[in-house]
N, C-alpha and C. Protein backbone atom coordinates (compact mmCIF):
# COMPACT_ATOMS: atom_id res chain seq x y z
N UNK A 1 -4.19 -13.33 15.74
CA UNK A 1 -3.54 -12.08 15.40
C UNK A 1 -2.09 -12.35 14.99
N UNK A 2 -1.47 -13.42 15.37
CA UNK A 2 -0.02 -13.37 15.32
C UNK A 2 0.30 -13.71 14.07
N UNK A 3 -0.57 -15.32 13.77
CA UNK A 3 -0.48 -15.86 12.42
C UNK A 3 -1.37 -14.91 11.74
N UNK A 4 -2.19 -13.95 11.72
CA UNK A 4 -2.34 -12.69 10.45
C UNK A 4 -1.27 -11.98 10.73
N UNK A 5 -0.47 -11.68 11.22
CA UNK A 5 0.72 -11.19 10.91
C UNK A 5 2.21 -12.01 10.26
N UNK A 6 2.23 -13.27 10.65
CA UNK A 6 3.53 -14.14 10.09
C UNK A 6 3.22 -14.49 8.64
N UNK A 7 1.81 -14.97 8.65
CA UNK A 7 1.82 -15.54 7.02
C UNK A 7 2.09 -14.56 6.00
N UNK A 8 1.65 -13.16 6.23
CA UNK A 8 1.94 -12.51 4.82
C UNK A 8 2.98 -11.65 5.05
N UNK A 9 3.54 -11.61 6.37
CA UNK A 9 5.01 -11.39 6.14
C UNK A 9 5.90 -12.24 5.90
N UNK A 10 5.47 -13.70 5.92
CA UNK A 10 6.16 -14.81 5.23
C UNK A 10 6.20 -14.78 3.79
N UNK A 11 4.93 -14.57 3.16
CA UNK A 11 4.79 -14.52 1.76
C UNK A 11 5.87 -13.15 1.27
N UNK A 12 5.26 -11.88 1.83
CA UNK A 12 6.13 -10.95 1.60
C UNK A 12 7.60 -11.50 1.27
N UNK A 13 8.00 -11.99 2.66
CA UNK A 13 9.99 -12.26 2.47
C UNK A 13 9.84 -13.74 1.24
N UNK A 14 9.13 -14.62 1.39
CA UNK A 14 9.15 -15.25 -0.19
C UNK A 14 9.32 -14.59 -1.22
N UNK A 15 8.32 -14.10 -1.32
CA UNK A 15 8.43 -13.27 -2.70
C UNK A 15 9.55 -12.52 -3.14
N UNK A 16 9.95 -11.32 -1.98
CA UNK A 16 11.60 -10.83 -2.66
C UNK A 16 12.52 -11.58 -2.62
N UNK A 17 13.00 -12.64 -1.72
CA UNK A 17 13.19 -13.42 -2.06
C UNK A 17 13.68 -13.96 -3.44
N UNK A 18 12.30 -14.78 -3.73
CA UNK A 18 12.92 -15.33 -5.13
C UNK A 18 12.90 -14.20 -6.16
N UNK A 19 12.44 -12.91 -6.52
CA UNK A 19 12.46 -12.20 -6.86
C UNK A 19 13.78 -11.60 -6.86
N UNK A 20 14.73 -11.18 -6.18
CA UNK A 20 15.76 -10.78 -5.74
C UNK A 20 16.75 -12.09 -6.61
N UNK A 21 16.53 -13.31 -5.67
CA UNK A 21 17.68 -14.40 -6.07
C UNK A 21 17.18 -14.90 -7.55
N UNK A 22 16.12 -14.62 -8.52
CA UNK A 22 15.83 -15.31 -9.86
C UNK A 22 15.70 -14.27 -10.84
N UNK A 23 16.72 -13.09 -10.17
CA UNK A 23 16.52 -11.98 -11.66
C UNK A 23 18.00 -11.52 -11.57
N UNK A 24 18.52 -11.89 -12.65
CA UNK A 24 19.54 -12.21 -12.66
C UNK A 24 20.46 -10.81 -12.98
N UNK A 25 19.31 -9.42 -13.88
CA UNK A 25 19.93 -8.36 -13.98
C UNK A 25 19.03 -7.28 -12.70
N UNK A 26 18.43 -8.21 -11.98
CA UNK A 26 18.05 -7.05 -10.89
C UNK A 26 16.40 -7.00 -10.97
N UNK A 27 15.96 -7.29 -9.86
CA UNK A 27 13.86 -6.99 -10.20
C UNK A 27 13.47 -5.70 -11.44
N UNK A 28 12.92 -5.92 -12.17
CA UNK A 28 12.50 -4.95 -12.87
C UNK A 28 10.93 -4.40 -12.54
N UNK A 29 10.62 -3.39 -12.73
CA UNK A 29 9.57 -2.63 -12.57
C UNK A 29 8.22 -3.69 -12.21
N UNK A 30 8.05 -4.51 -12.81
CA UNK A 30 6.82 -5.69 -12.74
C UNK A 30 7.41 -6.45 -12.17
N UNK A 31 8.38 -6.70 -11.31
CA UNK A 31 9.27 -7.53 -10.50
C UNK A 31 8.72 -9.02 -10.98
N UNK A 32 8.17 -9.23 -12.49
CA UNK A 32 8.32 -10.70 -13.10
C UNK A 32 8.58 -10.64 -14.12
N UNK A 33 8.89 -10.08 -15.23
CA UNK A 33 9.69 -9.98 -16.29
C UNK A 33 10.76 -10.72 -16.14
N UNK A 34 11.77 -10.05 -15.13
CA UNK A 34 12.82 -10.70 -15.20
C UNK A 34 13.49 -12.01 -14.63
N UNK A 35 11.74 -12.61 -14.75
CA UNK A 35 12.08 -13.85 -14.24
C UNK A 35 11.94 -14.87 -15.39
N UNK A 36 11.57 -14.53 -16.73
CA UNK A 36 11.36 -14.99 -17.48
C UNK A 36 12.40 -16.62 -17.83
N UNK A 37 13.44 -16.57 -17.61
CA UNK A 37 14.28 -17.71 -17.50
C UNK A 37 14.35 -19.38 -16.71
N UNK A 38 13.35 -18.83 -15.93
CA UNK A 38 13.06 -19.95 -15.07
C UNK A 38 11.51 -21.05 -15.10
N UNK A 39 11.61 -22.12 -14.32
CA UNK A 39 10.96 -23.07 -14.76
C UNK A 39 9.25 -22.60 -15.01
N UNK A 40 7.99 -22.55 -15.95
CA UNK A 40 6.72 -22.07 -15.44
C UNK A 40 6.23 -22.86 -14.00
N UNK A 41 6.39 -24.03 -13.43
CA UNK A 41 6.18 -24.20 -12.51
C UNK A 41 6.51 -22.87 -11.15
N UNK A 42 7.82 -22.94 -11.53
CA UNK A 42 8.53 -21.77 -10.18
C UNK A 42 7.88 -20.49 -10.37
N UNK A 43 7.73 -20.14 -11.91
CA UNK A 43 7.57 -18.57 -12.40
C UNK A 43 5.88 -18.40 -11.35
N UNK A 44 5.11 -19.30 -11.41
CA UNK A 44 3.29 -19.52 -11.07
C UNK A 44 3.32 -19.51 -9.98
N UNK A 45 4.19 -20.21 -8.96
CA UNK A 45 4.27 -20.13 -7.63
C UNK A 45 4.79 -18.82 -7.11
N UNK A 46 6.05 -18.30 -7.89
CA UNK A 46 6.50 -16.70 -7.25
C UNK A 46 5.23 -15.84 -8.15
N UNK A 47 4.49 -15.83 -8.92
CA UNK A 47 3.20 -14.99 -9.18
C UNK A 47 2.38 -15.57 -8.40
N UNK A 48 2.19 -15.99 -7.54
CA UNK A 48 1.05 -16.72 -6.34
C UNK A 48 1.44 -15.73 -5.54
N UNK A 49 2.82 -15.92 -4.53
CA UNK A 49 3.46 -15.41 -3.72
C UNK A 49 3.40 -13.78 -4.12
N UNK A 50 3.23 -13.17 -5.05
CA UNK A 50 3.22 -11.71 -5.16
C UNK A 50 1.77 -11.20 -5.33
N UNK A 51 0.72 -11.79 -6.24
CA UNK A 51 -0.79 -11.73 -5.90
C UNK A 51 -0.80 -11.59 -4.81
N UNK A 52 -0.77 -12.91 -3.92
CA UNK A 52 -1.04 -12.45 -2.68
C UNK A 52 -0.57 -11.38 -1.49
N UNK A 53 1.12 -11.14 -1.81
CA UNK A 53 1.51 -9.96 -1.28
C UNK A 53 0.44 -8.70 -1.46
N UNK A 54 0.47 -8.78 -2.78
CA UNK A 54 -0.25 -7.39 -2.99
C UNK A 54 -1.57 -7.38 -2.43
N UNK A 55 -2.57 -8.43 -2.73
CA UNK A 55 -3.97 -8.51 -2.23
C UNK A 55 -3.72 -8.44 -0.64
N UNK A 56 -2.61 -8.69 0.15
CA UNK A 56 -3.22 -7.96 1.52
C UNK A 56 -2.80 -7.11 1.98
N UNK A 57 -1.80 -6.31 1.51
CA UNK A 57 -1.67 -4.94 0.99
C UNK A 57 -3.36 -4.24 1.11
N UNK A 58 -3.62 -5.04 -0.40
CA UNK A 58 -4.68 -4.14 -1.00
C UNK A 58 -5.63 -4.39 0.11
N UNK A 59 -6.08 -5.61 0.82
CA UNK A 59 -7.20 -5.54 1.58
C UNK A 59 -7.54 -4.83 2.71
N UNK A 60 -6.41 -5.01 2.96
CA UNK A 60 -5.99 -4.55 4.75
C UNK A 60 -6.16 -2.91 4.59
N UNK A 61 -5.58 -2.48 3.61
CA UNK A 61 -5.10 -0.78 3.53
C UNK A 61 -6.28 -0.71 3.21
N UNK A 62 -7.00 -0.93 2.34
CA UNK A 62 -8.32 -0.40 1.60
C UNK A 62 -9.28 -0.72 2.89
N UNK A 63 -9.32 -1.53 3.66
CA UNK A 63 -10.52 -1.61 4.40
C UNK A 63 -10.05 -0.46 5.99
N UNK A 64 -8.97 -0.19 6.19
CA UNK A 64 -8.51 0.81 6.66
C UNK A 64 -8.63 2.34 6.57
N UNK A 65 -8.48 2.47 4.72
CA UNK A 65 -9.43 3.46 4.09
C UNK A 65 -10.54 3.88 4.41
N UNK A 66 -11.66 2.85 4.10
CA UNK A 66 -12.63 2.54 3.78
C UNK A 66 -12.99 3.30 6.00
N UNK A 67 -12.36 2.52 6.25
CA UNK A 67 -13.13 2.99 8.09
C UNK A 67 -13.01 4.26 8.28
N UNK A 68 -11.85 4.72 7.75
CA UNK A 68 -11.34 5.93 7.84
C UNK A 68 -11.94 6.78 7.27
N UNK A 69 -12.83 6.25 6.27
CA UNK A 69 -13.63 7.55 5.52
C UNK A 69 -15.03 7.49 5.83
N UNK A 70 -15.68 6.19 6.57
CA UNK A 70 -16.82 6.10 7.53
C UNK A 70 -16.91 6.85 8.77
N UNK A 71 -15.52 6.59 9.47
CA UNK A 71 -15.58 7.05 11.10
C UNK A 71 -15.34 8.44 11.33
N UNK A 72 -14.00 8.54 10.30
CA UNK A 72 -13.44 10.02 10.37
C UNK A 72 -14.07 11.09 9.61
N UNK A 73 -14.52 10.58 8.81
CA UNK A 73 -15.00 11.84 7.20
C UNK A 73 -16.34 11.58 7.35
N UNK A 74 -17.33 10.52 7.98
CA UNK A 74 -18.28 10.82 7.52
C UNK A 74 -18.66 10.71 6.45
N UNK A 75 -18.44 9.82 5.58
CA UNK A 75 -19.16 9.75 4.31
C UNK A 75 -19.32 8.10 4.41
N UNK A 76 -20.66 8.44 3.57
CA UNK A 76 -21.79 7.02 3.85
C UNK A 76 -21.10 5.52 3.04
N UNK A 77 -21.66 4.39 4.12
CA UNK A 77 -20.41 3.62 3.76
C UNK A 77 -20.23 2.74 2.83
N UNK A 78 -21.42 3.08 2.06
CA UNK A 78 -21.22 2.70 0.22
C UNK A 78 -20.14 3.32 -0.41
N UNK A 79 -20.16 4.53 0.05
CA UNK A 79 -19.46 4.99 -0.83
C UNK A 79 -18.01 5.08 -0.35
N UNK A 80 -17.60 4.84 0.92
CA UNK A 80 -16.39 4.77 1.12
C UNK A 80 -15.86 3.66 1.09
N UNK A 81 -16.60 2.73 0.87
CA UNK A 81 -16.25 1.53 0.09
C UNK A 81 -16.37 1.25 -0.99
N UNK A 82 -16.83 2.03 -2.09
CA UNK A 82 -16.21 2.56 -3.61
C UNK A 82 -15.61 2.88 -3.45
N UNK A 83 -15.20 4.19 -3.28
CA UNK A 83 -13.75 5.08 -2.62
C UNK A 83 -12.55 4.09 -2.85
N UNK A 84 -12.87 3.29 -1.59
CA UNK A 84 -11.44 2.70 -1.05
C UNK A 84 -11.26 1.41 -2.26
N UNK A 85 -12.00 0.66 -2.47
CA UNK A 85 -11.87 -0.35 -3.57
C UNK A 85 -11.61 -0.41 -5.17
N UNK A 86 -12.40 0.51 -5.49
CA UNK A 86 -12.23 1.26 -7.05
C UNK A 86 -11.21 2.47 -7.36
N UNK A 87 -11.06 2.98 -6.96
CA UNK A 87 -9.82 4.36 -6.92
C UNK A 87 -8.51 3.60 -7.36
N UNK A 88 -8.10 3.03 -6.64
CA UNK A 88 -6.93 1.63 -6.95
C UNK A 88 -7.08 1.23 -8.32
N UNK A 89 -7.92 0.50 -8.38
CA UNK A 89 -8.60 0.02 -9.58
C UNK A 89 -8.36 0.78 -10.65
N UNK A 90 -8.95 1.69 -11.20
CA UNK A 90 -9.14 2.42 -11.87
C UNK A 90 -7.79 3.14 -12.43
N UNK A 91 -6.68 3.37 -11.11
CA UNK A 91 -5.89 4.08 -11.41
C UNK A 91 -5.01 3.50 -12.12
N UNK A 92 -5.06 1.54 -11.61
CA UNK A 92 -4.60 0.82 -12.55
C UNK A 92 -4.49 0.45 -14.06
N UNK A 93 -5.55 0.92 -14.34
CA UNK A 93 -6.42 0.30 -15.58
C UNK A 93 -5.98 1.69 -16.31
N UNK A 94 -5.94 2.78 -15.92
CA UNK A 94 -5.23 3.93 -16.80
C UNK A 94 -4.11 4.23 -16.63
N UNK A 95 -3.43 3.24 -16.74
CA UNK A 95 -1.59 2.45 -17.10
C UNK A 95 -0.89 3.04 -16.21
N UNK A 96 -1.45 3.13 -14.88
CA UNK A 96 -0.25 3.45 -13.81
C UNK A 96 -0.29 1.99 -13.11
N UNK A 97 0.56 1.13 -13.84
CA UNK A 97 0.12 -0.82 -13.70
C UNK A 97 2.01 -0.61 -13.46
N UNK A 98 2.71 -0.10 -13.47
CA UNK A 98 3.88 -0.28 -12.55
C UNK A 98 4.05 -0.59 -11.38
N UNK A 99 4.21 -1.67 -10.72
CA UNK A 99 4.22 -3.18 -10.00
C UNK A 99 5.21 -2.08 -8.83
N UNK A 100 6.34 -2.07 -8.56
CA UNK A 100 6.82 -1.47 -8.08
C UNK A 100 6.68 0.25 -7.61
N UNK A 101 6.52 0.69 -8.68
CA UNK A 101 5.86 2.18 -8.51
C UNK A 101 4.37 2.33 -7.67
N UNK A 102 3.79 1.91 -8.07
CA UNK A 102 2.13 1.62 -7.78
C UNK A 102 2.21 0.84 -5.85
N UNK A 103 3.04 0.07 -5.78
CA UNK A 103 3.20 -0.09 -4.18
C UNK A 103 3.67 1.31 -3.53
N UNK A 104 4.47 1.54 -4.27
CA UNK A 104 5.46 2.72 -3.08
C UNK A 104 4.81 3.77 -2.87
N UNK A 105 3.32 4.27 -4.45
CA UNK A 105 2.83 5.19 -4.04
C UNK A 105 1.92 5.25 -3.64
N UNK A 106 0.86 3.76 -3.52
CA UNK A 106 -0.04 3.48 -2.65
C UNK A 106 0.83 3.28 -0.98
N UNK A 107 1.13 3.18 -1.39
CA UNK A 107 1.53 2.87 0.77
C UNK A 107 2.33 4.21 1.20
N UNK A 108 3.11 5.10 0.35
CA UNK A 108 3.26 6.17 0.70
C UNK A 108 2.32 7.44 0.89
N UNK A 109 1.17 7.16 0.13
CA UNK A 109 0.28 8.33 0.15
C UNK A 109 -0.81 7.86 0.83
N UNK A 110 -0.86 6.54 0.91
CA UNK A 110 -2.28 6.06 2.10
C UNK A 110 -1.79 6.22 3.36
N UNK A 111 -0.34 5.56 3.84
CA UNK A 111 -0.36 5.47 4.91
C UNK A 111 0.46 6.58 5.68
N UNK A 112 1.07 7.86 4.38
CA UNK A 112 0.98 8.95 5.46
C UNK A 112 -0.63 9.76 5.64
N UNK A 113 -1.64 9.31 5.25
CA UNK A 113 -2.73 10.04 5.04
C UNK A 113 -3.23 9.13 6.48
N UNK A 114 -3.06 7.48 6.60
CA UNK A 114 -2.86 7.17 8.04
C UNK A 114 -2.69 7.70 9.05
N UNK A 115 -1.37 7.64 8.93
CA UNK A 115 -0.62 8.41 9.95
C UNK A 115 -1.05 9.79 10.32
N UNK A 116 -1.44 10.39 9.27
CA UNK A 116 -2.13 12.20 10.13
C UNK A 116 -3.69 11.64 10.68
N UNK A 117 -4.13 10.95 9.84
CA UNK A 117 -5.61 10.71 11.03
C UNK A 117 -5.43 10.24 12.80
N UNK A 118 -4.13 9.12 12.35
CA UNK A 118 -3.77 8.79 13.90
C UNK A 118 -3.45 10.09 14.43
N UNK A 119 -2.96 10.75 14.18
CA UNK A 119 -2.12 11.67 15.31
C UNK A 119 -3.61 12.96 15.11
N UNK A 120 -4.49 12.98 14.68
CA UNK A 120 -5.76 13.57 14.81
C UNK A 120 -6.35 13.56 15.71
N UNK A 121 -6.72 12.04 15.40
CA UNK A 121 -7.40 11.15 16.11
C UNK A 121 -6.82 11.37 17.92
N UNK A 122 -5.70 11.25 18.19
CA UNK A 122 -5.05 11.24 19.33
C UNK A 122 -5.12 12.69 19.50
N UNK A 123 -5.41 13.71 18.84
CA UNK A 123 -5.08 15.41 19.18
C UNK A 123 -6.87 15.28 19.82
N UNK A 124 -7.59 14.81 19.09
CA UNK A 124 -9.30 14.82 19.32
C UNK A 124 -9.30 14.24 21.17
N UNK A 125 -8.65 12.85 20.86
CA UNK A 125 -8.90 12.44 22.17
C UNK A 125 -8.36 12.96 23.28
N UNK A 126 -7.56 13.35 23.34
CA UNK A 126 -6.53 14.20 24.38
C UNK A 126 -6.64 15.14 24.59
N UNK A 127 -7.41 16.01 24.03
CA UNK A 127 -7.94 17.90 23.54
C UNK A 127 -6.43 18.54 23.81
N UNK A 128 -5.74 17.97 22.78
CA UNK A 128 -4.42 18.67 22.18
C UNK A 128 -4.43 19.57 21.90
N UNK A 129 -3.74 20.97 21.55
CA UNK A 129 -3.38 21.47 20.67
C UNK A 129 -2.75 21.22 19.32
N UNK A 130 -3.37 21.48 18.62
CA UNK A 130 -3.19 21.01 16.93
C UNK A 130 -1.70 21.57 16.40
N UNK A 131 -1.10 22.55 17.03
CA UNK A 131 -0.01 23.46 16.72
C UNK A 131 1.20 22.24 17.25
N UNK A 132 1.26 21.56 19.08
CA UNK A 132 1.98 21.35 18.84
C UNK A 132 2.32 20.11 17.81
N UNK A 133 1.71 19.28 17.15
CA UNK A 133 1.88 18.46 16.62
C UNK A 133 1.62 18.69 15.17
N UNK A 134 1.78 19.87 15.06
CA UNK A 134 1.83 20.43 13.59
C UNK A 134 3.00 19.86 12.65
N UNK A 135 4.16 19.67 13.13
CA UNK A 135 5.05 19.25 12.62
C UNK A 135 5.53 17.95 12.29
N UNK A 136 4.97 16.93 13.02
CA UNK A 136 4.31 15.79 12.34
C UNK A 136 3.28 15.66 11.58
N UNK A 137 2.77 16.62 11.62
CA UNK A 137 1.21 16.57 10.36
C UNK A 137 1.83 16.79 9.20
N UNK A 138 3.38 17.71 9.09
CA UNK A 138 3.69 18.10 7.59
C UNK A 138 4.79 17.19 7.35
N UNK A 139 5.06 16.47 8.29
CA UNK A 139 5.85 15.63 7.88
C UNK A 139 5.51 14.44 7.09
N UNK A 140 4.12 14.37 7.18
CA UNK A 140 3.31 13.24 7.11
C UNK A 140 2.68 13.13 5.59
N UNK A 141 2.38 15.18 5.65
CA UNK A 141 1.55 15.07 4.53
C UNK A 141 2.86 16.02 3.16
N UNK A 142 3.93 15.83 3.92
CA UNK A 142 4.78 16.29 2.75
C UNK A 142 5.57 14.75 2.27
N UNK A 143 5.69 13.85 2.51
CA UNK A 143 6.08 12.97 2.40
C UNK A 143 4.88 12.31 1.58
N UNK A 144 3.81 12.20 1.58
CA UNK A 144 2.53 12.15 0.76
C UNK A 144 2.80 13.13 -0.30
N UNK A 145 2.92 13.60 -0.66
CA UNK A 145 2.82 14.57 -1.84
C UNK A 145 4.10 14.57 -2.42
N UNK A 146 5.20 14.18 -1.52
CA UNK A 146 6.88 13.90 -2.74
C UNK A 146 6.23 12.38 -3.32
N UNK A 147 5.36 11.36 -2.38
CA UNK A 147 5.41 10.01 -2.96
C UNK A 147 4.19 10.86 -4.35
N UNK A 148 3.66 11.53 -4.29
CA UNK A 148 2.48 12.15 -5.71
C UNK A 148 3.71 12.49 -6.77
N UNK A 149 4.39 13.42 -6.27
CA UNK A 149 5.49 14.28 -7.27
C UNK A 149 6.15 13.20 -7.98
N UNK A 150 6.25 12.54 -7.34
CA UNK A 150 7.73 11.73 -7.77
C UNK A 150 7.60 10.24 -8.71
N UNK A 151 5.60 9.78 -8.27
CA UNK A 151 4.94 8.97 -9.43
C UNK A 151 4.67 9.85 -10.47
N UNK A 152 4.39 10.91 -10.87
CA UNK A 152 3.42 11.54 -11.77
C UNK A 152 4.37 12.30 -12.31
């Protein structure tokens, strides 16, 4: 558990990193453009280091999805594993491929959509009242919908 947590927060701090220190007017939107100046050896290794950022991003969150729409929603788990795998996909491929944008609004709109199942999830187990924790639910799911407003 520890080393699935150090390595791709290692890669993570690599990546901005050289990203940060090899763009000389500032990361741009595809945070590799503006690396264009430097050796292809270095350029292949910091596109290693960001593939992989993103792929466990993408794995981890999507298979998180993916449970979340088995355990919680009930829907059969073909299809919430389309859901969670292709949706991404797709949204890519119809030019919302902004490298930077495309993180902030996948992890802003998945993982406040997270975050209200947890605190669900915990209202279910506890036989809460839904009211008082109403105000983390809109905090959760208004912060989800500025990260919608504010890509689109």
């Amino acid at each position: 558990m520890v080393l699935g947590t150090l390595i791709p927060a290692l890669a993570y701090l690599l990546f901005v990193i050289a990203v940060i220190a090899l763009s000389p007017t500032g990361p741009t939107p595809d945070a590799i453009t503006g690396l264009n100046f430097i050796p292809p050896p270095l350029l292949i290794l910091v596109g290693v280091l960001g593939v992989f950022s993103l792929w466990t991003s993408y794995f981890f969150l999507g298979t998180e999805v993916k449970d979340i729409l088995i355990y919680d929603l009930r829907l059969p788990g073909f299809f919430a594993f389309m859901l969670a795998s292709f949706v991404p996909l797709i949204l890519f491929f119809f030019g919302l491929n902004n490298f930077i944008g495309l993180v902030g609004f996948i992890g802003g709109v998945f993982l406040a959509l997270e975050s209200i199942m947890v605190v669900l999830m915990y209202l279910k187990l506890r036989h809460k009242s839904v009211l008082l924790y109403l105000p983390l639910i809109l905090v959760f799911l208004l912060g989800a919908l500025y990260e919608i407003w504010r890509f689109f």
